[in-house]
C-alpha atoms as a PDB file:
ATOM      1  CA  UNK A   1       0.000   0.000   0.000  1.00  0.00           C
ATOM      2  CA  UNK A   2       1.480   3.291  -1.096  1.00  0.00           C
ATOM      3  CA  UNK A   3       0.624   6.751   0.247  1.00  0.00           C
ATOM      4  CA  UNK A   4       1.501   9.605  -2.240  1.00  0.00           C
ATOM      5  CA  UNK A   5       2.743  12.489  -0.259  1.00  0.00           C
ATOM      6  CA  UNK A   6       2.904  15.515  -1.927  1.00  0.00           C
ATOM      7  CA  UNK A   7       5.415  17.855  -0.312  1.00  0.00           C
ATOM      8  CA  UNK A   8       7.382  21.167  -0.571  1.00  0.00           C
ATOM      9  CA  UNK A   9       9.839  21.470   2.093  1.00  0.00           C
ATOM     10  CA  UNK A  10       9.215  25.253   1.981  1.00  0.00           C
ATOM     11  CA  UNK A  11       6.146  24.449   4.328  1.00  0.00           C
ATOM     12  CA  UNK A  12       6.605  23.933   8.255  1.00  0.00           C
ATOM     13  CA  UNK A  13       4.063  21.614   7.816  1.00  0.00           C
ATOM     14  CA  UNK A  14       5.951  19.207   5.191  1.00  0.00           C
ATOM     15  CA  UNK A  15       8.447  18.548   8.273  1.00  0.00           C
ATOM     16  CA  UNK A  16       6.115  18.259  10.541  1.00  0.00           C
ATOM     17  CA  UNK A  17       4.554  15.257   8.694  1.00  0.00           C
ATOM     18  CA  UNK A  18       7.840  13.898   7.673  1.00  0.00           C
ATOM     19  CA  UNK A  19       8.727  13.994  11.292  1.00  0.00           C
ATOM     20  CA  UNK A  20       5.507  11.257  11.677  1.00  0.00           C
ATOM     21  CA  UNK A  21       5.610   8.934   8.508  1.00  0.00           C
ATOM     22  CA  UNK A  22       8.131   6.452  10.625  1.00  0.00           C
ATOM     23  CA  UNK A  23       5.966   5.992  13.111  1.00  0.00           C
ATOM     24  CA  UNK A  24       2.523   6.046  10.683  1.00  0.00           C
ATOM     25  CA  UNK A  25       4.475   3.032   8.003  1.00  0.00           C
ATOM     26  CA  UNK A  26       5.358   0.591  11.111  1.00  0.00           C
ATOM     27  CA  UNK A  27       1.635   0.773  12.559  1.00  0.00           C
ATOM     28  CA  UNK A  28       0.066   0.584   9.457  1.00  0.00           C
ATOM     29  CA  UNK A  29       2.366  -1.485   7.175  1.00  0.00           C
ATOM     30  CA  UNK A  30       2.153   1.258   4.416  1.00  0.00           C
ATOM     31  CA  UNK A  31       5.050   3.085   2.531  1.00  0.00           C
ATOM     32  CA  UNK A  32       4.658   6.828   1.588  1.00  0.00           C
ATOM     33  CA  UNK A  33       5.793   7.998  -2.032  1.00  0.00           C
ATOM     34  CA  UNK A  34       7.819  11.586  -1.576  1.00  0.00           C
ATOM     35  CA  UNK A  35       6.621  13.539  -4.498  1.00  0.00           C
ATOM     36  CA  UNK A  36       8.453  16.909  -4.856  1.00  0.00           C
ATOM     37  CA  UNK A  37       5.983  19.741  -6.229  1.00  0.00           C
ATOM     38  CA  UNK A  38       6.502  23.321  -6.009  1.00  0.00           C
ATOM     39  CA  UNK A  39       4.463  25.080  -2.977  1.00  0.00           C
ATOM     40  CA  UNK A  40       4.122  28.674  -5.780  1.00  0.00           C
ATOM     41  CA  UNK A  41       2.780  26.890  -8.248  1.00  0.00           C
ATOM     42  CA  UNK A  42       0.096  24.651  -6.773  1.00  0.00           C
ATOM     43  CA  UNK A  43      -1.114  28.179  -4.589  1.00  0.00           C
ATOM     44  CA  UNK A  44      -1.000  30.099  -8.087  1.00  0.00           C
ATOM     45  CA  UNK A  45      -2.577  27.285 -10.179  1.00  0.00           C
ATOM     46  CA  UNK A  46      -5.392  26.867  -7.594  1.00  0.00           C
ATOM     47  CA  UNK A  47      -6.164  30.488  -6.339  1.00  0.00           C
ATOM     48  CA  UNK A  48      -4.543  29.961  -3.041  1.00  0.00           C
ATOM     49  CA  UNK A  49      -3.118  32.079  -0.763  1.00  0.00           C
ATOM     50  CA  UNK A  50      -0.223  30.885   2.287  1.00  0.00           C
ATOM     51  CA  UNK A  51      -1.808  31.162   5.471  1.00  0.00           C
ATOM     52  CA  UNK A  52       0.293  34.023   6.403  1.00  0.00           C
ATOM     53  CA  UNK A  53      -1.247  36.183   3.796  1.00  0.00           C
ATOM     54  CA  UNK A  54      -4.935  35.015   3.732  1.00  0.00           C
ATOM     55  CA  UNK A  55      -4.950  35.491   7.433  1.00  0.00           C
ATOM     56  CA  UNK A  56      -2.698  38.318   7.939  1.00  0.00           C
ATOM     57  CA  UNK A  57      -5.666  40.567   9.046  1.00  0.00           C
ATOM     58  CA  UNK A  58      -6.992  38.201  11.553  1.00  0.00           C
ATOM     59  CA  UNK A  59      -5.128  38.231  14.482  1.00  0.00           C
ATOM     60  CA  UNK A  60      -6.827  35.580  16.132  1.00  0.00           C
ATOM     61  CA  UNK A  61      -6.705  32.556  13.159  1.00  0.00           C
ATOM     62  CA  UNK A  62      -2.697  34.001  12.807  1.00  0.00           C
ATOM     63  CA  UNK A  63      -2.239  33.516  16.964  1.00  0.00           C
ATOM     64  CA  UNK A  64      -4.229  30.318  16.951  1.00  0.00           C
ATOM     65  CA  UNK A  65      -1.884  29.087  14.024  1.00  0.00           C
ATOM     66  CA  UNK A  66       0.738  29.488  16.516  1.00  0.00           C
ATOM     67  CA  UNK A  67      -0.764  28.223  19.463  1.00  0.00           C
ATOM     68  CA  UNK A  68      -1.584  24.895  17.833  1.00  0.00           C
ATOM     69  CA  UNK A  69       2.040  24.922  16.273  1.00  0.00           C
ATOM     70  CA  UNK A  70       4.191  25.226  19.617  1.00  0.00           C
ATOM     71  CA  UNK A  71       1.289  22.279  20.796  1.00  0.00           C
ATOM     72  CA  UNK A  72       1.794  19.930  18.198  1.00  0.00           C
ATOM     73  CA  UNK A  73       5.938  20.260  18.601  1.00  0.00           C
ATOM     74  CA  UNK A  74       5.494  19.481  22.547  1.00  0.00           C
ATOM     75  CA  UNK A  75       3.161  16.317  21.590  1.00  0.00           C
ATOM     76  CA  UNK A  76       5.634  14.813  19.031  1.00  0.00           C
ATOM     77  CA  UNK A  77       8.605  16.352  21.008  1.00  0.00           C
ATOM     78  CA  UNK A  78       9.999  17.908  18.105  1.00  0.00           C
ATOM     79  CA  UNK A  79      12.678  19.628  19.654  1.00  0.00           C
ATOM     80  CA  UNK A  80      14.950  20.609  17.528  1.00  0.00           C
ATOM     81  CA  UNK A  81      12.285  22.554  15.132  1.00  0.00           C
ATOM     82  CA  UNK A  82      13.018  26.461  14.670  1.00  0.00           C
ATOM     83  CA  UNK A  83      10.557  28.791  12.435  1.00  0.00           C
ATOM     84  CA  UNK A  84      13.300  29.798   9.982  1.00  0.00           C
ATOM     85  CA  UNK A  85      13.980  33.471   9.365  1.00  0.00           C
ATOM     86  CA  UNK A  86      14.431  33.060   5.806  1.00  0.00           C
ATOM     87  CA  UNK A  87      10.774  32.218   5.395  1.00  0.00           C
ATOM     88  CA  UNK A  88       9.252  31.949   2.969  1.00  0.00           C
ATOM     89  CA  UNK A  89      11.795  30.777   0.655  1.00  0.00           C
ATOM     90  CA  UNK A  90      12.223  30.288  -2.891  1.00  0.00           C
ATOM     91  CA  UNK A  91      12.401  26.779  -3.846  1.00  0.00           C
ATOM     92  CA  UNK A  92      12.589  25.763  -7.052  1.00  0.00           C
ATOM     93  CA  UNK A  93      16.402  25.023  -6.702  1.00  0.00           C
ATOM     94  CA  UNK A  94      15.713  22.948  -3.718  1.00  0.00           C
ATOM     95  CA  UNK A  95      12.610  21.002  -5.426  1.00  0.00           C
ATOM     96  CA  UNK A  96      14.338  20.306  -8.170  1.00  0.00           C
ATOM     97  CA  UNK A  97      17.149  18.703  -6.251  1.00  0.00           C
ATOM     98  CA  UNK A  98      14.577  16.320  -4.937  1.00  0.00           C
ATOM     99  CA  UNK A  99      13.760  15.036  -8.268  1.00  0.00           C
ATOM    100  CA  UNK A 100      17.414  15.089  -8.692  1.00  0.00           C
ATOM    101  CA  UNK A 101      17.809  12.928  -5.693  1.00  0.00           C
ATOM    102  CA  UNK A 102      15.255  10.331  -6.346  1.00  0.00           C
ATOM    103  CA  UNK A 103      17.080   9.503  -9.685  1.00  0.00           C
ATOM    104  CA  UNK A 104      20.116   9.332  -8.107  1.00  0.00           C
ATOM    105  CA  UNK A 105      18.962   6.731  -5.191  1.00  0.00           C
ATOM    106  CA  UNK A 106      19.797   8.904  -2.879  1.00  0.00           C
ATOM    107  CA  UNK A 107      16.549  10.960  -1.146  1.00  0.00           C
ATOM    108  CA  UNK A 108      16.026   9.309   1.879  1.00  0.00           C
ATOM    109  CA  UNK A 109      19.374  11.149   2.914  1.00  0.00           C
ATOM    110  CA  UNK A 110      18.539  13.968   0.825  1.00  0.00           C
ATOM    111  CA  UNK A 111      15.212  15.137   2.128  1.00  0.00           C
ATOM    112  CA  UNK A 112      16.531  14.122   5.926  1.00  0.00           C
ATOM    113  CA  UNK A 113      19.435  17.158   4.596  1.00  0.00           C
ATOM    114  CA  UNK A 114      17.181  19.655   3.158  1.00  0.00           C
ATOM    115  CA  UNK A 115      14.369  19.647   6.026  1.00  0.00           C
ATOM    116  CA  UNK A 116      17.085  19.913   9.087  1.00  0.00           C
ATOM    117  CA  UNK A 117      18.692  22.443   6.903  1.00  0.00           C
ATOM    118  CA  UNK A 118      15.487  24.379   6.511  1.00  0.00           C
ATOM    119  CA  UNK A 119      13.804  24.352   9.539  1.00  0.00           C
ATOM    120  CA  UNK A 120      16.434  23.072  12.093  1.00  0.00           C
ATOM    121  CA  UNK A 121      19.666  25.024  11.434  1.00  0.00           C
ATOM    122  CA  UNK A 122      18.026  27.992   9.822  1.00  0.00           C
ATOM    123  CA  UNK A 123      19.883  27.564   6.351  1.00  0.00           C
ATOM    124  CA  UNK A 124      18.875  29.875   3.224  1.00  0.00           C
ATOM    125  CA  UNK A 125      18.190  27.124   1.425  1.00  0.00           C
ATOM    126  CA  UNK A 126      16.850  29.792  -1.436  1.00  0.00           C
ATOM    127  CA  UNK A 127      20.652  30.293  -2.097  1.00  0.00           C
ATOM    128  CA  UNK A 128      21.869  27.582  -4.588  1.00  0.00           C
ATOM    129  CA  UNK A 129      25.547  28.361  -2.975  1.00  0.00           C
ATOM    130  CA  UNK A 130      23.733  27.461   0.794  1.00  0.00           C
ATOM    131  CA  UNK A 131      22.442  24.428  -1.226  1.00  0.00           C
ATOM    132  CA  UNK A 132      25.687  23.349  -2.265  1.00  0.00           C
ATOM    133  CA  UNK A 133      27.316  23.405   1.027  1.00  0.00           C
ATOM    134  CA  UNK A 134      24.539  21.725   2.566  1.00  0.00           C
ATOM    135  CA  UNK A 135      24.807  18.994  -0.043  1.00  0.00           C
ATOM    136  CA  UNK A 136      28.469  18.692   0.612  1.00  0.00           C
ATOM    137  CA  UNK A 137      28.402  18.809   4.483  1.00  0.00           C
ATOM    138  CA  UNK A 138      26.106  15.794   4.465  1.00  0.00           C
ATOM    139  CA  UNK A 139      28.340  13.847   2.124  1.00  0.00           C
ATOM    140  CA  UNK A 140      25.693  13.660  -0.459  1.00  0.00           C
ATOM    141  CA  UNK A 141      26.511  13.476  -4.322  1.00  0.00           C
ATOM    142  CA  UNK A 142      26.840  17.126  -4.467  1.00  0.00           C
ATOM    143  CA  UNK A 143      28.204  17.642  -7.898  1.00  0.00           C
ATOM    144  CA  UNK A 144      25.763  15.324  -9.472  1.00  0.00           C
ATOM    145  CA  UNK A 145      22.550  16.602  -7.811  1.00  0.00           C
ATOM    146  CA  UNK A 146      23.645  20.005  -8.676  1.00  0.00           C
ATOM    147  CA  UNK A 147      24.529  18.863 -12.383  1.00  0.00           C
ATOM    148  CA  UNK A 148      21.439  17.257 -12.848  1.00  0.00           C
ATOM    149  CA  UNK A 149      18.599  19.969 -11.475  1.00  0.00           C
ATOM    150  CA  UNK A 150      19.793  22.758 -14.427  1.00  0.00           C
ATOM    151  CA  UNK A 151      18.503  19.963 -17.079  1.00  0.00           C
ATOM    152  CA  UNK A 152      15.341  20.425 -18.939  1.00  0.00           C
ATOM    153  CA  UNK A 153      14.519  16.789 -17.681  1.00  0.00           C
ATOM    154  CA  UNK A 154      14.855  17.593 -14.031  1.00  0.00           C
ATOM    155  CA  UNK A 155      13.033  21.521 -14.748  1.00  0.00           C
ATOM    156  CA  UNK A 156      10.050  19.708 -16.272  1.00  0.00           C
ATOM    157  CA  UNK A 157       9.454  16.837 -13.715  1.00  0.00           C
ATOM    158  CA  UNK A 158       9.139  19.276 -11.350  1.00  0.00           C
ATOM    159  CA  UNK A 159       6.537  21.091 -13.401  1.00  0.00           C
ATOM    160  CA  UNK A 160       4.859  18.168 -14.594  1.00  0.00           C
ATOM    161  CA  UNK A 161       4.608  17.272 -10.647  1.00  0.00           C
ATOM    162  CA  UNK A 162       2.989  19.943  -9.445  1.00  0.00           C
ATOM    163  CA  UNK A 163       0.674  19.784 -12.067  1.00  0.00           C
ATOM    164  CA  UNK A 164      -0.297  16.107 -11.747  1.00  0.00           C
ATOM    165  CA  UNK A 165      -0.952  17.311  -8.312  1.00  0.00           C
ATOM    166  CA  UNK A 166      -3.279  19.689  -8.548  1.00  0.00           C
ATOM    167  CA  UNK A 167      -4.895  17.854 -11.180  1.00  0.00           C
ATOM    168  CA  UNK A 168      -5.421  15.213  -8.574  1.00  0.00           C
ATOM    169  CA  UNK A 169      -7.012  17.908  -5.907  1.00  0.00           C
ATOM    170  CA  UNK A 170      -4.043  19.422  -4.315  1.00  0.00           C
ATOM    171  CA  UNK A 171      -4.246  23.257  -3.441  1.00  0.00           C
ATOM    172  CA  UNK A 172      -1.363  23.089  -0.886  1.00  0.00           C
ATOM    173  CA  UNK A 173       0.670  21.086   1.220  1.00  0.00           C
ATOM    174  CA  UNK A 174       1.530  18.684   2.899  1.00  0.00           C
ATOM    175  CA  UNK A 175      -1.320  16.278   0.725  1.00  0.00           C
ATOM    176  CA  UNK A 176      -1.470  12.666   0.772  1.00  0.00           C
ATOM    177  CA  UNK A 177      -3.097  10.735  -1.790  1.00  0.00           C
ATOM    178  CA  UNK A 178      -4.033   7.007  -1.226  1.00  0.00           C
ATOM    179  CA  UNK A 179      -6.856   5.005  -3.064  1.00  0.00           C
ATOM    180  CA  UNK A 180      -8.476   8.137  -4.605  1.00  0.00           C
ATOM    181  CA  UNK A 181      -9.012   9.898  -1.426  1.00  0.00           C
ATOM    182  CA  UNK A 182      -7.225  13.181  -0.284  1.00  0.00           C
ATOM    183  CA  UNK A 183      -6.047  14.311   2.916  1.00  0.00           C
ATOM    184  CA  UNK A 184      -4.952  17.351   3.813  1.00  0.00           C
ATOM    185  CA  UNK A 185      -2.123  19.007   6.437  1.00  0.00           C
ATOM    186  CA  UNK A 186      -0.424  17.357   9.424  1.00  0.00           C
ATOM    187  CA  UNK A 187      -3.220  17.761  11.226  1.00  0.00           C
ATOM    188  CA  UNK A 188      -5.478  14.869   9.293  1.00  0.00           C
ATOM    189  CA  UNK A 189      -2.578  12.315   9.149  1.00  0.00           C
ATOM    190  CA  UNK A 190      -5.004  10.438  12.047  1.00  0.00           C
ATOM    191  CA  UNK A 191      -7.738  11.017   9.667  1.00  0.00           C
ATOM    192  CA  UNK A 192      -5.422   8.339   6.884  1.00  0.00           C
ATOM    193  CA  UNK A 193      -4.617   6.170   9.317  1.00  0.00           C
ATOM    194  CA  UNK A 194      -7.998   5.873  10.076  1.00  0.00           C
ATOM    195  CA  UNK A 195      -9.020   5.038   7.029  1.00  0.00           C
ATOM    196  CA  UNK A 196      -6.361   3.284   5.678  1.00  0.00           C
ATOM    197  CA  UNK A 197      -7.375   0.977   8.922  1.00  0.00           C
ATOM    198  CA  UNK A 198     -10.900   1.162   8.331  1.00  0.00           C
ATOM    199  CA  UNK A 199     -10.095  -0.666   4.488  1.00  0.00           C
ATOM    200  CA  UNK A 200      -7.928  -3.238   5.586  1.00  0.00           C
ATOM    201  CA  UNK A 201      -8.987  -6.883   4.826  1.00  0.00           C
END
């Protein structure tokens, strides 16, 4: 059973659920699928607008955002999370080394990298030079990933992602797709298990 996850690591939320899928695959036997999609695109393809914006004028819904935030970090005892400065970033660069990385075998390590980078150490990971060093302080195939992600191949994956995405329902992320349903956010990962539990035979 596979669990597409649609993900941008641009979004607090996308480590926040990446943080969970461990413990979510050994309870419930199933595997998630990292797609990389750009965050920009699906908002501007579906008429969306980042929290942030959409609820800048409502103090309440933006304080309540936080609230629930700093709750769901002591629950999971994410610890080592820190809202980074550089947000929101740019990341196309970034995406596209994803792609890079799943061709290359390596994005288990890779997406481990890019989401402590983002939104542990603080890391403008809209810089392609921050990128690079990142990349090369993990030991990861630096050169190659970097090689690869300025091909028209890599360029139109990406594209070609995002679109399948929100052709499939997507209008932000984190989304996970499994047997034709969609969820939504970190918040309805119990809503999946649920029903992935709810179909078993």
């Amino acid at each position: 059973m596979i669990v597409d996850f649609i993900f941008d690591v641009a979004s607090p939320n996308t480590y926040f659920a990446h943080k969970l899928i461990p413990g979510f695959e050994e309870r419930t036997g199933v595997k998630f699928n990292y797609i990389p999609c750009l965050l920009g695109g699906i908002m501007k393809i579906t008429n969306n607008q980042p929290p942030f914006i959409a609820f800048a004028d409502c103090k309440n819904k933006s304080d309540y955002q936080m609230i629930e935030i700093e709750r769901f970090i002591k629950q999971h005892n994410l610890v080592n999370f820190k809202f980074s400065s550089h947000f929101p970033p740019i990341t196309v660069q970034i995406q596209r080394c994803a792609i890079a990385a799943i061709d290359l075998d390596i994005f288990d390590e890779f997406i481990e990298c890019a989401l402590k980078a983002m939104w542990e150490e603080d890391k403008n990971i809209s810089d392609i030079e921050v990128i690079a060093e990142v990349l090369k302080g993990s030991n990861l195939k630096a050169d190659e990933i970097l090689n690869k992600i300025s091909t028209q191949e890599c360029k139109d994956k990406l594209i070609a992602n995002t679109n399948d995405a929100v052709s499939k329902g997507a209008f932000g992320v984190p989304t996970f797709l499994f047997d034709n349903q969609i969820f939504f956010g970190k918040d309805h990962l119990y809503q999946l298990e649920e029903y992935i539990n709810s179909n078993k035979s």
